[in-house]
PDB file of N, CA and C in Angstrom:
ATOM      1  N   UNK A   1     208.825  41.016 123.534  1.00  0.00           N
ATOM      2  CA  UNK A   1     209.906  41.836 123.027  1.00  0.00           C
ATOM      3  C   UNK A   1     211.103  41.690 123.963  1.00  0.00           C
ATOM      4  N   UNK A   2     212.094  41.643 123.823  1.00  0.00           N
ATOM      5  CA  UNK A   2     213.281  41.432 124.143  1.00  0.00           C
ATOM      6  C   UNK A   2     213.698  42.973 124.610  1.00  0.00           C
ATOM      7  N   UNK A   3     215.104  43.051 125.745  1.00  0.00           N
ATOM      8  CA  UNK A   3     215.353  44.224 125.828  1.00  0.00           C
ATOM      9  C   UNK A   3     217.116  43.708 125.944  1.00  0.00           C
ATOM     10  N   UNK A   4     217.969  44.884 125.434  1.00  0.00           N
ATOM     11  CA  UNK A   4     219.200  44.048 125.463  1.00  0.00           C
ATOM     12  C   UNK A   4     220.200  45.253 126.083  1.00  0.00           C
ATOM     13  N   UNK A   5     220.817  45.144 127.706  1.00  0.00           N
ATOM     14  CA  UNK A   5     221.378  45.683 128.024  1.00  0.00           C
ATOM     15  C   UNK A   5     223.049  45.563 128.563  1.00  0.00           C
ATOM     16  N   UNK A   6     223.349  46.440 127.979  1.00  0.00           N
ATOM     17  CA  UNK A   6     225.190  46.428 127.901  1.00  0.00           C
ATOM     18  C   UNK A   6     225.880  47.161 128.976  1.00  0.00           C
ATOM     19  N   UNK A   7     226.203  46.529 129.790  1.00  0.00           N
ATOM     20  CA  UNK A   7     226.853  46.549 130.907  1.00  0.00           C
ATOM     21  C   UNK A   7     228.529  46.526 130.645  1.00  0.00           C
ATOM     22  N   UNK A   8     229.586  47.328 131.399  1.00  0.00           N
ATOM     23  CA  UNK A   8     230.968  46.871 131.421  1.00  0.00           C
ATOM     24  C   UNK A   8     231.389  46.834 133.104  1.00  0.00           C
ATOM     25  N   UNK A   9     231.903  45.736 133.138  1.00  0.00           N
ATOM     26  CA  UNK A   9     232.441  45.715 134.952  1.00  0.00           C
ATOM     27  C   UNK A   9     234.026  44.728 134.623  1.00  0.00           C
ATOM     28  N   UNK A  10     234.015  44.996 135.756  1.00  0.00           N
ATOM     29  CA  UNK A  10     235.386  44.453 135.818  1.00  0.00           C
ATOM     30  C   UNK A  10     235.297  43.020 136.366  1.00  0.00           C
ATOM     31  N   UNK A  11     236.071  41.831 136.193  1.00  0.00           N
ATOM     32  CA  UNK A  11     236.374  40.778 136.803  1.00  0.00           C
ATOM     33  C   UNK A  11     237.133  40.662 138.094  1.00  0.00           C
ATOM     34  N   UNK A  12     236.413  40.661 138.931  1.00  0.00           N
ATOM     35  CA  UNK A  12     236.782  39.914 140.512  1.00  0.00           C
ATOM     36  C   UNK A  12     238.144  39.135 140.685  1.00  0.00           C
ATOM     37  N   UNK A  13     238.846  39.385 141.532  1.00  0.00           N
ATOM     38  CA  UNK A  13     239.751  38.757 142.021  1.00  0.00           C
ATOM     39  C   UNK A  13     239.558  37.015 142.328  1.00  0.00           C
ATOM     40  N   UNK A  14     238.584  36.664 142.589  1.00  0.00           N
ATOM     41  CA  UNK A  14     237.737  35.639 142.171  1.00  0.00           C
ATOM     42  C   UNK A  14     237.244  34.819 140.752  1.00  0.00           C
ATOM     43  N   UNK A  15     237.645  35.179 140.010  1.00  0.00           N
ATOM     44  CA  UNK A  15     236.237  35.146 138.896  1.00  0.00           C
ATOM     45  C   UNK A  15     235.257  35.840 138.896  1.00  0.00           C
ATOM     46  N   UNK A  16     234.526  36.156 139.996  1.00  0.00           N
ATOM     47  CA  UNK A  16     233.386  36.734 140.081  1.00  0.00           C
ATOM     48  C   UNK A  16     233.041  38.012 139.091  1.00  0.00           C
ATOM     49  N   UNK A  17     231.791  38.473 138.651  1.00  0.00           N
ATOM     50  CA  UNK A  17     231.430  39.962 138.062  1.00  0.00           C
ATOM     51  C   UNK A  17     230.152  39.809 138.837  1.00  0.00           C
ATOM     52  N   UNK A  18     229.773  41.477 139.319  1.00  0.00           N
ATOM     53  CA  UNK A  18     228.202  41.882 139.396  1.00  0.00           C
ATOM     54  C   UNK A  18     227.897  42.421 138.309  1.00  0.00           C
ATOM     55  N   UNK A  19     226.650  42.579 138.012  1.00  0.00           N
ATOM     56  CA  UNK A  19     225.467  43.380 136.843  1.00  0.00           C
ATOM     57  C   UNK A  19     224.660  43.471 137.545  1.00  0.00           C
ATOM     58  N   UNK A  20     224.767  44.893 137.660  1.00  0.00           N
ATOM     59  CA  UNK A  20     223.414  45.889 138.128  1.00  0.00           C
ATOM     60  C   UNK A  20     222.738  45.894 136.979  1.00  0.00           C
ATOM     61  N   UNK A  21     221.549  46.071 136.688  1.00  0.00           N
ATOM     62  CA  UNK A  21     220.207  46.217 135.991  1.00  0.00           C
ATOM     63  C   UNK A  21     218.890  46.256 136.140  1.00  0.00           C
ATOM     64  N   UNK A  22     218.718  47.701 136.841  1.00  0.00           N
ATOM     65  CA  UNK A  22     217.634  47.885 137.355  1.00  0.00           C
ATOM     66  C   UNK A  22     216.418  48.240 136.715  1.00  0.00           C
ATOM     67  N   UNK A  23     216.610  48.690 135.214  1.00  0.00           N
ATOM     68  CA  UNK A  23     215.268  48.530 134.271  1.00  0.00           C
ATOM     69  C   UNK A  23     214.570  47.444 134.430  1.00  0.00           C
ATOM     70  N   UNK A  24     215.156  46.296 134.788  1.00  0.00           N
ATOM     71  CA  UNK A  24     214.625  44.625 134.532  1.00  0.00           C
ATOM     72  C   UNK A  24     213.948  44.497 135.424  1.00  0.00           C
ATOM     73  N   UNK A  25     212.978  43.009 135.091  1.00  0.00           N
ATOM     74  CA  UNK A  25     211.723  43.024 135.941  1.00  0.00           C
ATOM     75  C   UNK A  25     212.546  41.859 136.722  1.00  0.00           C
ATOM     76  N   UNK A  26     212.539  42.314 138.525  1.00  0.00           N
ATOM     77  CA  UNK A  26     213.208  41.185 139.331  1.00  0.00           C
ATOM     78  C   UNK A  26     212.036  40.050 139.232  1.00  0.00           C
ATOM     79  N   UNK A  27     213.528  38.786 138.456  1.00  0.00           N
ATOM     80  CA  UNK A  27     212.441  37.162 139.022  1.00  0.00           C
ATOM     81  C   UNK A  27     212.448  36.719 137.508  1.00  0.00           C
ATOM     82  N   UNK A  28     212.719  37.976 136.243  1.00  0.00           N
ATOM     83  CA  UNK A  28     212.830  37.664 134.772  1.00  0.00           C
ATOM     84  C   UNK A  28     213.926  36.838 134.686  1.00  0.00           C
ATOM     85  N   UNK A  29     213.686  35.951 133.803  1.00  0.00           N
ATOM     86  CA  UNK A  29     214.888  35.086 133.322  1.00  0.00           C
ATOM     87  C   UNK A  29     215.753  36.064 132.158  1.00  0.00           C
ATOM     88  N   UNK A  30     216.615  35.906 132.312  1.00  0.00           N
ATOM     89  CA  UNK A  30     217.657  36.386 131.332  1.00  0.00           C
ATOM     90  C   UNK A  30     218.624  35.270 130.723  1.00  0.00           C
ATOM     91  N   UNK A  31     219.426  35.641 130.032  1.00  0.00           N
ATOM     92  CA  UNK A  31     220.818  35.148 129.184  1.00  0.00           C
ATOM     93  C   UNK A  31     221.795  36.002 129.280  1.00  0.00           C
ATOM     94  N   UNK A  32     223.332  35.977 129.923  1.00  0.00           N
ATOM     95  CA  UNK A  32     224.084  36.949 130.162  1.00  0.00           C
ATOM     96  C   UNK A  32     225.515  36.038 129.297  1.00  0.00           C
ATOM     97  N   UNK A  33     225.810  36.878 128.286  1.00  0.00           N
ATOM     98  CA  UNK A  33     227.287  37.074 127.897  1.00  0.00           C
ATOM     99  C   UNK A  33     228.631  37.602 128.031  1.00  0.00           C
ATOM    100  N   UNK A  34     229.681  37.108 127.785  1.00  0.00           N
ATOM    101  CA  UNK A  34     230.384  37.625 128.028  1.00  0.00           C
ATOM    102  C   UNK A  34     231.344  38.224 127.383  1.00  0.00           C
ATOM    103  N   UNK A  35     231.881  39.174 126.907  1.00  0.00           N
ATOM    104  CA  UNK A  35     233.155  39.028 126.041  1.00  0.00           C
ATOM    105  C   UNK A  35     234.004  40.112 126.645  1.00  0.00           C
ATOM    106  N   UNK A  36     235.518  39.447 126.771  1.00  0.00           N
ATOM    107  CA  UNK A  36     236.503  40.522 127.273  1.00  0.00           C
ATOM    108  C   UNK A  36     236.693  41.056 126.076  1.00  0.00           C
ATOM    109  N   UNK A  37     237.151  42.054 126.570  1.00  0.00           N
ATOM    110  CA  UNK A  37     237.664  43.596 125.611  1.00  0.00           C
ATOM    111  C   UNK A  37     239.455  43.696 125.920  1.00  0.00           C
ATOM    112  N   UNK A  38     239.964  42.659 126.641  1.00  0.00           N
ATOM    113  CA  UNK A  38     241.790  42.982 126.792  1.00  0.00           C
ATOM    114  C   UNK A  38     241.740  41.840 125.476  1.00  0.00           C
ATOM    115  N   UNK A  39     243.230  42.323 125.101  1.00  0.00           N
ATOM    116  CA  UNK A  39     243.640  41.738 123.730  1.00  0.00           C
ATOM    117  C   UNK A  39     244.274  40.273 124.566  1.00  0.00           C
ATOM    118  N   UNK A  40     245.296  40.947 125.722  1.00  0.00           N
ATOM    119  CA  UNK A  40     246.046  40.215 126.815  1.00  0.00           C
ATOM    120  C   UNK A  40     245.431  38.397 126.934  1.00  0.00           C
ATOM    121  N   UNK A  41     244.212  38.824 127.494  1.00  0.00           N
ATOM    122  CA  UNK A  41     242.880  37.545 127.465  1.00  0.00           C
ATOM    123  C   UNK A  41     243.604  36.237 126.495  1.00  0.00           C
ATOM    124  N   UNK A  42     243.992  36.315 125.316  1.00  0.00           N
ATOM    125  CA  UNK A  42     243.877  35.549 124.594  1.00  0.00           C
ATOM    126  C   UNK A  42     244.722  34.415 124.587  1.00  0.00           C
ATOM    127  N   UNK A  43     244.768  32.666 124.400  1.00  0.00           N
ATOM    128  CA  UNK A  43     245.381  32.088 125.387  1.00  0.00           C
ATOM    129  C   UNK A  43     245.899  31.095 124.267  1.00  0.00           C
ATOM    130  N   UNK A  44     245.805  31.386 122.747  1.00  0.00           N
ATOM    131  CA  UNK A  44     246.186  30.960 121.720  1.00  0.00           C
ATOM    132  C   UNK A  44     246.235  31.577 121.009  1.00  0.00           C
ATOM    133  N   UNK A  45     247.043  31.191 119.758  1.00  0.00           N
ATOM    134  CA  UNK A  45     247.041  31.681 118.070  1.00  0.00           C
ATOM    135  C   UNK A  45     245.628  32.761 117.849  1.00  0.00           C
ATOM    136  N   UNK A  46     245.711  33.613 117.296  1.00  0.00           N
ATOM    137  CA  UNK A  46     244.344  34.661 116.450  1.00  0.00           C
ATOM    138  C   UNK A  46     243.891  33.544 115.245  1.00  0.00           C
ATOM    139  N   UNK A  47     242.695  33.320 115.152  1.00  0.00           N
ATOM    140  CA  UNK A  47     242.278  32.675 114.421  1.00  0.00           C
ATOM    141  C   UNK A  47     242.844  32.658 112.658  1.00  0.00           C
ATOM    142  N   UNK A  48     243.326  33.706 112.840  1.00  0.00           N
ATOM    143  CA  UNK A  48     243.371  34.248 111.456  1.00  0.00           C
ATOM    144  C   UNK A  48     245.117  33.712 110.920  1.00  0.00           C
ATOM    145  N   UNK A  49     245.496  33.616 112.032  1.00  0.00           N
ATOM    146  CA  UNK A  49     246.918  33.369 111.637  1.00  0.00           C
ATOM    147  C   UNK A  49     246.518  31.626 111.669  1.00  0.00           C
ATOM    148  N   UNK A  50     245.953  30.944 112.462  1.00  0.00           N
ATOM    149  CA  UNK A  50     245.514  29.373 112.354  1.00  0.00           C
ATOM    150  C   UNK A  50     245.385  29.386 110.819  1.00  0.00           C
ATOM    151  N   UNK A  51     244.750  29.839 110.531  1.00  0.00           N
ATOM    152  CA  UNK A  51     243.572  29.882 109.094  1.00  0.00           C
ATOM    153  C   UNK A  51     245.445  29.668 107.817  1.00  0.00           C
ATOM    154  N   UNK A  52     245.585  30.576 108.281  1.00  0.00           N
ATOM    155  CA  UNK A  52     246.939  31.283 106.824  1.00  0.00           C
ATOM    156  C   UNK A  52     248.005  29.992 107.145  1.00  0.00           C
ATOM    157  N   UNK A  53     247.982  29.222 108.270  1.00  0.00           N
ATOM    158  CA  UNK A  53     249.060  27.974 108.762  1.00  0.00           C
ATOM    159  C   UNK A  53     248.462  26.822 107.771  1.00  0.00           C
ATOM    160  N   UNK A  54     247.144  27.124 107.572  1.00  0.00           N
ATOM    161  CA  UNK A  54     247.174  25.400 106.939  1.00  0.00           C
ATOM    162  C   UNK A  54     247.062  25.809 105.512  1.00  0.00           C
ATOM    163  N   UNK A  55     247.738  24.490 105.189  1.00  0.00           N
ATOM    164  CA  UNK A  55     247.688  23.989 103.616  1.00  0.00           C
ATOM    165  C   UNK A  55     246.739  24.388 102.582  1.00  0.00           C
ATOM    166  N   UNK A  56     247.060  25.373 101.557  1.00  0.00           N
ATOM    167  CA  UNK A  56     245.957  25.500 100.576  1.00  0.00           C
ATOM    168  C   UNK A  56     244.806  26.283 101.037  1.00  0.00           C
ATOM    169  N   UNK A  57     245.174  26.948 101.746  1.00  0.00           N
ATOM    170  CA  UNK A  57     244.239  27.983 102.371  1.00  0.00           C
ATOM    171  C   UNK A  57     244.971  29.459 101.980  1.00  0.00           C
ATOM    172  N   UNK A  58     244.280  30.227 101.976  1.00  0.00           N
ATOM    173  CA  UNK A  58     244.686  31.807 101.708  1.00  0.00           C
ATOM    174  C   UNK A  58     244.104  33.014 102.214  1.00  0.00           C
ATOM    175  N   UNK A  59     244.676  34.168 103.015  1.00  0.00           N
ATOM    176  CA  UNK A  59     243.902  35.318 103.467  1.00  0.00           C
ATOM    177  C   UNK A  59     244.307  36.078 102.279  1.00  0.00           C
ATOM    178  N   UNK A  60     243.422  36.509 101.820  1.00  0.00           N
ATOM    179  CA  UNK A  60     243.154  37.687 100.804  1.00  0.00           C
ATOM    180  C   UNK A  60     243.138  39.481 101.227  1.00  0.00           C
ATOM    181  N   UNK A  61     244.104  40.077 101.043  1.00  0.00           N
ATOM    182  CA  UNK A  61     244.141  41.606 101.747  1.00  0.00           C
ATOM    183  C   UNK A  61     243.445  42.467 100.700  1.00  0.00           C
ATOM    184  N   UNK A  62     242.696  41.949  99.393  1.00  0.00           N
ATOM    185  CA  UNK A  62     242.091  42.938  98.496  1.00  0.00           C
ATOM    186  C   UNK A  62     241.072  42.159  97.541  1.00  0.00           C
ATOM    187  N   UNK A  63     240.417  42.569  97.139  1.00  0.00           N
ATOM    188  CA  UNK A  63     239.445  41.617  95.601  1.00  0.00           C
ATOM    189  C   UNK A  63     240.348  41.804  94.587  1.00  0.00           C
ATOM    190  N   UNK A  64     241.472  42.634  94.353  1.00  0.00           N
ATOM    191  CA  UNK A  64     242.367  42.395  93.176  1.00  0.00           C
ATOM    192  C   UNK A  64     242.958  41.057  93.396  1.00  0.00           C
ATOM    193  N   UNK A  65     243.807  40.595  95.030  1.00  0.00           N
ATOM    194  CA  UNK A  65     244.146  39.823  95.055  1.00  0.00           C
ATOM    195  C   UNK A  65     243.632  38.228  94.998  1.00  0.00           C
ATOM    196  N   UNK A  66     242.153  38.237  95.105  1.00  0.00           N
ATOM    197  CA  UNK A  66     240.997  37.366  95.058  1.00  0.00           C
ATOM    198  C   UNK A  66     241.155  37.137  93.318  1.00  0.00           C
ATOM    199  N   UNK A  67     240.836  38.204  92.931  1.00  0.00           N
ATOM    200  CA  UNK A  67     240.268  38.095  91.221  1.00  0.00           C
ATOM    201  C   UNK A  67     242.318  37.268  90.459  1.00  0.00           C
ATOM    202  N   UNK A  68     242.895  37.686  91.047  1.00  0.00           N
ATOM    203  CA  UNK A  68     244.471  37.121  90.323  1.00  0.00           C
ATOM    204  C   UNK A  68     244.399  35.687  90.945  1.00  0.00           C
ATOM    205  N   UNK A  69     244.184  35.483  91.798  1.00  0.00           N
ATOM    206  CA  UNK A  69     244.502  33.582  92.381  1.00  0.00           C
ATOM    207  C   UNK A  69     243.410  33.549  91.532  1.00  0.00           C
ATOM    208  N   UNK A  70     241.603  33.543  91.345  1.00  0.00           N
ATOM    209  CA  UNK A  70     240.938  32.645  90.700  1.00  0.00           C
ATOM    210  C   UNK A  70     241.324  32.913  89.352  1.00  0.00           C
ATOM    211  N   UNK A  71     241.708  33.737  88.854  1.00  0.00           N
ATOM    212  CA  UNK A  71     242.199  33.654  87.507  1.00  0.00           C
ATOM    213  C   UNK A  71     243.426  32.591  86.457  1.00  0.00           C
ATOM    214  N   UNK A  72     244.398  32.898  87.732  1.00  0.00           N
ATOM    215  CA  UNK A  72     245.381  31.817  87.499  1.00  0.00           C
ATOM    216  C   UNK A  72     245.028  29.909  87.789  1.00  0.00           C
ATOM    217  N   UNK A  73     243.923  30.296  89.229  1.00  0.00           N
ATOM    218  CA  UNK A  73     243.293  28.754  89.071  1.00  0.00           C
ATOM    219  C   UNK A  73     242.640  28.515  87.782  1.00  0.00           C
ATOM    220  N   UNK A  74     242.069  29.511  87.053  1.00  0.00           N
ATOM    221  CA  UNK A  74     241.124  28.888  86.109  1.00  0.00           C
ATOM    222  C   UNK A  74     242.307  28.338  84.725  1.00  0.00           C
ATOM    223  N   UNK A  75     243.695  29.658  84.511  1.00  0.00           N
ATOM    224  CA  UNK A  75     244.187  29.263  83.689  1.00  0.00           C
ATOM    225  C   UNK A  75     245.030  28.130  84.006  1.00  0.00           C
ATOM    226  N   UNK A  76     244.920  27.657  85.154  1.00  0.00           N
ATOM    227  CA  UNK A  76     245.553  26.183  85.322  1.00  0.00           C
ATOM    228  C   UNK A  76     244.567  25.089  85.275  1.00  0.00           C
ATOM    229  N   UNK A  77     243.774  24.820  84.885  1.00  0.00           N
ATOM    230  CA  UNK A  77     242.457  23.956  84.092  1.00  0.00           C
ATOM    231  C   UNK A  77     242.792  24.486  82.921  1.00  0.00           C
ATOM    232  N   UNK A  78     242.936  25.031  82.276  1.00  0.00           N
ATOM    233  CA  UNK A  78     243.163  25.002  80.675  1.00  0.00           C
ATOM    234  C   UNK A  78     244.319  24.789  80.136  1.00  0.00           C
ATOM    235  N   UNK A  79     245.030  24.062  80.901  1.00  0.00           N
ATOM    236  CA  UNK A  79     246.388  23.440  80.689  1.00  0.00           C
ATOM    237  C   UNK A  79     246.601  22.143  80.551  1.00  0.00           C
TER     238      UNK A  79
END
């Protein structure tokens, strides 16, 4: 069984982070992730705006707006 513990620390002037986790059995192998929580962090485009840049691609803000593009695709095959 797996145990999955969530830690928040700060990043070191270094790079460095500690994780305390003293439930764990010392000498266990683990897997440690990472994900920042500053928006700041981010060192390109939001994926989402990539996505809406290319050609023939579309973000959808509703299923009304979903159900009107495939509709009009379909009535453009019956043309």
């Amino acid at each position: 069984m797996s145990t999955i513990v969530q830690i928040t620390t700060t990043v070191r002037d270094d790079g460095s982070i500690e994780v305390r986790a003293p439930g764990l059995t010392p000498g266990r192998q683990v897997t440690v992730s990472i994900a920042t929580t500053d928006e700041e962090q981010r060192t390109g485009p939001h994926m989402l705006d990539a996505v809406a840049a290319l050609k023939g691609h579309h973000i959808f803000t509703s299923a009304e707006e979903v159900d009107t593009f495939i509709r009009g695709e379909r009535d453009a095959w019956d043309q």
